[in-house]
N, C-alpha and C. Protein backbone atom coordinates (compact mmCIF):
# COMPACT_ATOMS: atom_id res chain seq x y z
N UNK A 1 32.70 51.30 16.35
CA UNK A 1 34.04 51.08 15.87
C UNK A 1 34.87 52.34 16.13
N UNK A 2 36.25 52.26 16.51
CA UNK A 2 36.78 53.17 17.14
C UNK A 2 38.05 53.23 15.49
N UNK A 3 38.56 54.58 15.15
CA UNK A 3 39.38 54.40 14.29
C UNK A 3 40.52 55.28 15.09
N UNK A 4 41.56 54.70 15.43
CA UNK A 4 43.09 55.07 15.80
C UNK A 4 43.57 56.24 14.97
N UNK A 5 43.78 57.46 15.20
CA UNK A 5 44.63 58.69 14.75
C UNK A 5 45.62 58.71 15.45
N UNK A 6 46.80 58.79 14.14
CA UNK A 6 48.05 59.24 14.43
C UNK A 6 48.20 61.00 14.37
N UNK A 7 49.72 61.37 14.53
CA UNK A 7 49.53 63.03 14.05
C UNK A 7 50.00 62.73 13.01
N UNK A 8 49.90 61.91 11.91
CA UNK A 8 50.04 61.63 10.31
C UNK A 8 48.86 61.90 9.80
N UNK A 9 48.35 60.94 10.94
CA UNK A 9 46.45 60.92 10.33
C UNK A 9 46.42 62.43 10.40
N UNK A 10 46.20 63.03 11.45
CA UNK A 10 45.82 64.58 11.24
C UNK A 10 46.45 65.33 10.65
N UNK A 11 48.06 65.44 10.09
CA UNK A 11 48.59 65.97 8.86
C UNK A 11 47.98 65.47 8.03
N UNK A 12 47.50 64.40 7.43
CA UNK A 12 46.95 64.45 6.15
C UNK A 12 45.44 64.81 6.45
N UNK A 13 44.15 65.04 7.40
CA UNK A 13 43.24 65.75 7.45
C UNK A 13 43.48 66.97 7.04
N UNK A 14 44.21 67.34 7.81
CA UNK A 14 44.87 68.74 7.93
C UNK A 14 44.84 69.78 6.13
N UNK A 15 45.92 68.49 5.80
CA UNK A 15 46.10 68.80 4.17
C UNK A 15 44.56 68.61 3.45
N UNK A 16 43.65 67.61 3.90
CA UNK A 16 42.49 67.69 2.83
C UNK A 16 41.58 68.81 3.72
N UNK A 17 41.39 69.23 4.50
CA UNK A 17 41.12 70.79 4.78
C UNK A 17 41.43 71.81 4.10
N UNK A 18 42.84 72.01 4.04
CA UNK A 18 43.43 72.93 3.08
C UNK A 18 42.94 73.26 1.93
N UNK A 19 43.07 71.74 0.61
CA UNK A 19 42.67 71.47 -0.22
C UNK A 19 41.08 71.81 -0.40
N UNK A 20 40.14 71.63 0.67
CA UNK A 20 39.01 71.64 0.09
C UNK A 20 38.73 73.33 0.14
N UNK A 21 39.03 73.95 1.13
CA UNK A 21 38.77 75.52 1.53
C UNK A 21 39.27 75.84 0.00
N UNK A 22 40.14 75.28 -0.50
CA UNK A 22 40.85 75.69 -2.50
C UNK A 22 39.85 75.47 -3.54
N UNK A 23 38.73 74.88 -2.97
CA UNK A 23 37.83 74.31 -3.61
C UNK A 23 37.74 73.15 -4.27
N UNK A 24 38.42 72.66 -3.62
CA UNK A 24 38.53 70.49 -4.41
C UNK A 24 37.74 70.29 -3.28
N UNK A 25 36.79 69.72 -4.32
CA UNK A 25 35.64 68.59 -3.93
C UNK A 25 36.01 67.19 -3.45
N UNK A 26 35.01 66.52 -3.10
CA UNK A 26 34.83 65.41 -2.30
C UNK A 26 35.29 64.29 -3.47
N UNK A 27 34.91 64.46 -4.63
CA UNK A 27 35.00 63.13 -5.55
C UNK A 27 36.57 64.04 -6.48
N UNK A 28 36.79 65.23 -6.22
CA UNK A 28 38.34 65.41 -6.61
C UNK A 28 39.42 64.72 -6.22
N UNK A 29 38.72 65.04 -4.51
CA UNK A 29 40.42 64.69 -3.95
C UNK A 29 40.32 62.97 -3.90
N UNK A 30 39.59 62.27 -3.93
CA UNK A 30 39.53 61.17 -4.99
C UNK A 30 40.46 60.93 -6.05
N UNK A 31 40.99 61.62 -6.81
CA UNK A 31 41.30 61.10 -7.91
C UNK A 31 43.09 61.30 -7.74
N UNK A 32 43.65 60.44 -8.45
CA UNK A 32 44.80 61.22 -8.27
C UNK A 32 46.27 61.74 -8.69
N UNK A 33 45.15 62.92 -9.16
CA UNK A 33 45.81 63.78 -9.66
C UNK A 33 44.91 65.22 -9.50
N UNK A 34 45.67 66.38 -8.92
CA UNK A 34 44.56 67.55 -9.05
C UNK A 34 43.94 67.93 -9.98
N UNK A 35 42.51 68.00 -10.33
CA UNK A 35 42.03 68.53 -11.42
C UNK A 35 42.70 69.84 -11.91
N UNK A 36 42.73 70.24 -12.84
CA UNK A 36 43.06 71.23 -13.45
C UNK A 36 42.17 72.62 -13.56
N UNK A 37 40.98 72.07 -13.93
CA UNK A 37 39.81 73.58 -13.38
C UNK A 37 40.15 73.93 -11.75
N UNK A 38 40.10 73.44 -11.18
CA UNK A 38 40.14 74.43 -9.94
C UNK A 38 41.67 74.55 -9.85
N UNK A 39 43.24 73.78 -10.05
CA UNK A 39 44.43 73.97 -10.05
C UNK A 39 44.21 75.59 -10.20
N UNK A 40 43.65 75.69 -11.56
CA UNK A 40 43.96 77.25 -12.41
C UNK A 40 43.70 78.49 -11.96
N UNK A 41 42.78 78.11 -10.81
CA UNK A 41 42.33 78.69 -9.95
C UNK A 41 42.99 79.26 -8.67
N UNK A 42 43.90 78.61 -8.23
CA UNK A 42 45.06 79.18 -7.74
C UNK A 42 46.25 79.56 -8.00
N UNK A 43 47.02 80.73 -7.59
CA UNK A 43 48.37 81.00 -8.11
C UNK A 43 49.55 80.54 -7.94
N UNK A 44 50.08 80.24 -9.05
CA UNK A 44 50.94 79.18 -9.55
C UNK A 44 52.13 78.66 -8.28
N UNK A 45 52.36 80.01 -7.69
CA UNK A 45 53.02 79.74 -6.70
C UNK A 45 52.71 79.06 -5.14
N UNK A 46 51.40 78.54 -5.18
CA UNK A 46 50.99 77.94 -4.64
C UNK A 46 51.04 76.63 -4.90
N UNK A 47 51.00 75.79 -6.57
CA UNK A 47 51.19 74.71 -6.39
C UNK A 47 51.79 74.04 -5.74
N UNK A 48 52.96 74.50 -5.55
CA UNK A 48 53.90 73.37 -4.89
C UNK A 48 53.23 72.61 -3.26
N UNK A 49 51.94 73.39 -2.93
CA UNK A 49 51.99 73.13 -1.44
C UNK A 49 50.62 72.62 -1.55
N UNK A 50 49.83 72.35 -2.66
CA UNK A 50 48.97 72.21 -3.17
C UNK A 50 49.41 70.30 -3.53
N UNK A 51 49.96 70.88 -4.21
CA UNK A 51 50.88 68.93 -4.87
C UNK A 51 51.22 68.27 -3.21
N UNK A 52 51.88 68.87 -2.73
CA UNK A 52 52.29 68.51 -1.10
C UNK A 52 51.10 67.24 -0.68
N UNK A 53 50.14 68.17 -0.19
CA UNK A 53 48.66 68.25 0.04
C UNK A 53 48.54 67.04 -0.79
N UNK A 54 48.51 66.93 -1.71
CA UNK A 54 47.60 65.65 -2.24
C UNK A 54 48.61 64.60 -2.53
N UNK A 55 49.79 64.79 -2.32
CA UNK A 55 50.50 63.19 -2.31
C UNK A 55 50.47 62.92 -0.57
N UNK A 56 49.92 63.80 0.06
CA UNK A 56 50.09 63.68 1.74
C UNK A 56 48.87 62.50 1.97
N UNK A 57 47.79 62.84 0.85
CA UNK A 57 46.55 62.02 0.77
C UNK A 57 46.59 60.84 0.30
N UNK A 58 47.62 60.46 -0.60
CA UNK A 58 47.35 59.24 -1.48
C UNK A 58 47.52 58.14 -0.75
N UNK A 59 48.68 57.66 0.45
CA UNK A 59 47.73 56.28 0.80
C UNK A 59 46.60 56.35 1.62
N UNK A 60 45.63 57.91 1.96
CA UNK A 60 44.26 57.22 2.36
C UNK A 60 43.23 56.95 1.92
N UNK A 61 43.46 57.36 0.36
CA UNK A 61 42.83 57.41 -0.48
C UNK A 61 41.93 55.99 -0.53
N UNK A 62 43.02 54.56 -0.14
CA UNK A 62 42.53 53.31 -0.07
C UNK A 62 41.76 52.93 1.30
N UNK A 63 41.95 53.56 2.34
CA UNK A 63 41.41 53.64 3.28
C UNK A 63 40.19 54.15 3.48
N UNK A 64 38.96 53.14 3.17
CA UNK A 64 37.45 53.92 2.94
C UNK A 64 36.75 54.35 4.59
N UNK A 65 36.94 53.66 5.61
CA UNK A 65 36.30 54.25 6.57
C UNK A 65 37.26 55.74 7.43
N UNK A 66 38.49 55.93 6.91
CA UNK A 66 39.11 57.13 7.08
C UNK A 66 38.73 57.85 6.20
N UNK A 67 38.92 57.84 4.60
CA UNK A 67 38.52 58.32 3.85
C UNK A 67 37.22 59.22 3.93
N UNK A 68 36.01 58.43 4.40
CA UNK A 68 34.70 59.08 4.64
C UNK A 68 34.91 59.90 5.66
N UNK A 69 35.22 59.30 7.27
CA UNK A 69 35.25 60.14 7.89
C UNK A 69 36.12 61.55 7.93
N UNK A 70 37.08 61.69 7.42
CA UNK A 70 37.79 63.03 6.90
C UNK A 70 37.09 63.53 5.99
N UNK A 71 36.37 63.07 4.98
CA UNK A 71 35.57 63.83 3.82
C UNK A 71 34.63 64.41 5.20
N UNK A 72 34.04 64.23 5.91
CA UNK A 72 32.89 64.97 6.65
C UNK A 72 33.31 65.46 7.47
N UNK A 73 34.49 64.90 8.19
CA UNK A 73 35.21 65.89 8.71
C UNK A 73 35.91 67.63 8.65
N UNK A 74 35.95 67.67 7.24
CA UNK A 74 36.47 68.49 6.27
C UNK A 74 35.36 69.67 5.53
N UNK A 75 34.06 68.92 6.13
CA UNK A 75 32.87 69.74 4.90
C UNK A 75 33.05 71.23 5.60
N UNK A 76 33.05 71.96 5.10
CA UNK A 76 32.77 73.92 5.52
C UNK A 76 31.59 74.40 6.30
N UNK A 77 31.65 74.56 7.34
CA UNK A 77 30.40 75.29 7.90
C UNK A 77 29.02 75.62 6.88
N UNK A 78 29.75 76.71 5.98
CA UNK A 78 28.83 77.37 5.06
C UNK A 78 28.20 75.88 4.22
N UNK A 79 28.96 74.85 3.78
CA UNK A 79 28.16 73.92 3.05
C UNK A 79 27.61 73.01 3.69
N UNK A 80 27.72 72.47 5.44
CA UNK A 80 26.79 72.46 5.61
C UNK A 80 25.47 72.88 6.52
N UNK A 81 25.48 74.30 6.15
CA UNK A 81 24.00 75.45 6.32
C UNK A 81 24.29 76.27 8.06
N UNK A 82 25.57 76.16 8.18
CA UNK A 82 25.46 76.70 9.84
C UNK A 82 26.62 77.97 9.70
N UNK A 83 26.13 78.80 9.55
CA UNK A 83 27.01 79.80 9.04
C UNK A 83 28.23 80.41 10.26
């Protein structure tokens, strides 16, 4: 199965890249709304591009075979073991 990318599609990869290097997890950026433990975690003046970022995500949120493939798309070298 072949899945069609726009450069929307890859602005919103793009943004859940961002997001995860911030440390939002796989079942965070799921939800929607940013958790607040890791929010606090960045400085304040960052939210705004942070919020960006995750309304950039919300309609793929319904989209499960994009969805997955950007979640693995997105995983960090370091998490998974290739430094």
């Amino acid at each position: 199965m072949c899945l069609p990318w726009t450069l929307r599609d890859v602005a919103a990869v793009t943004a859940m890249r961002r997001l995860r290097e911030l440390g939002f997890g796989a079942r965070m950026l799921a939800e929607p709304a940013a958790p607040y433990p890791v929010l606090a975690t960045i400085a304040p003046r960052r939210w705004p591009a942070v919020f960006a970022d995750w309304d950039r995500l919300a309609p793929y949120r319904q989209i499960g075979q994009w969805w997955e493939l950007a979640l693995r798309a997105t995983v960090s070298a370091s998490v998974k073991g290739t430094k």
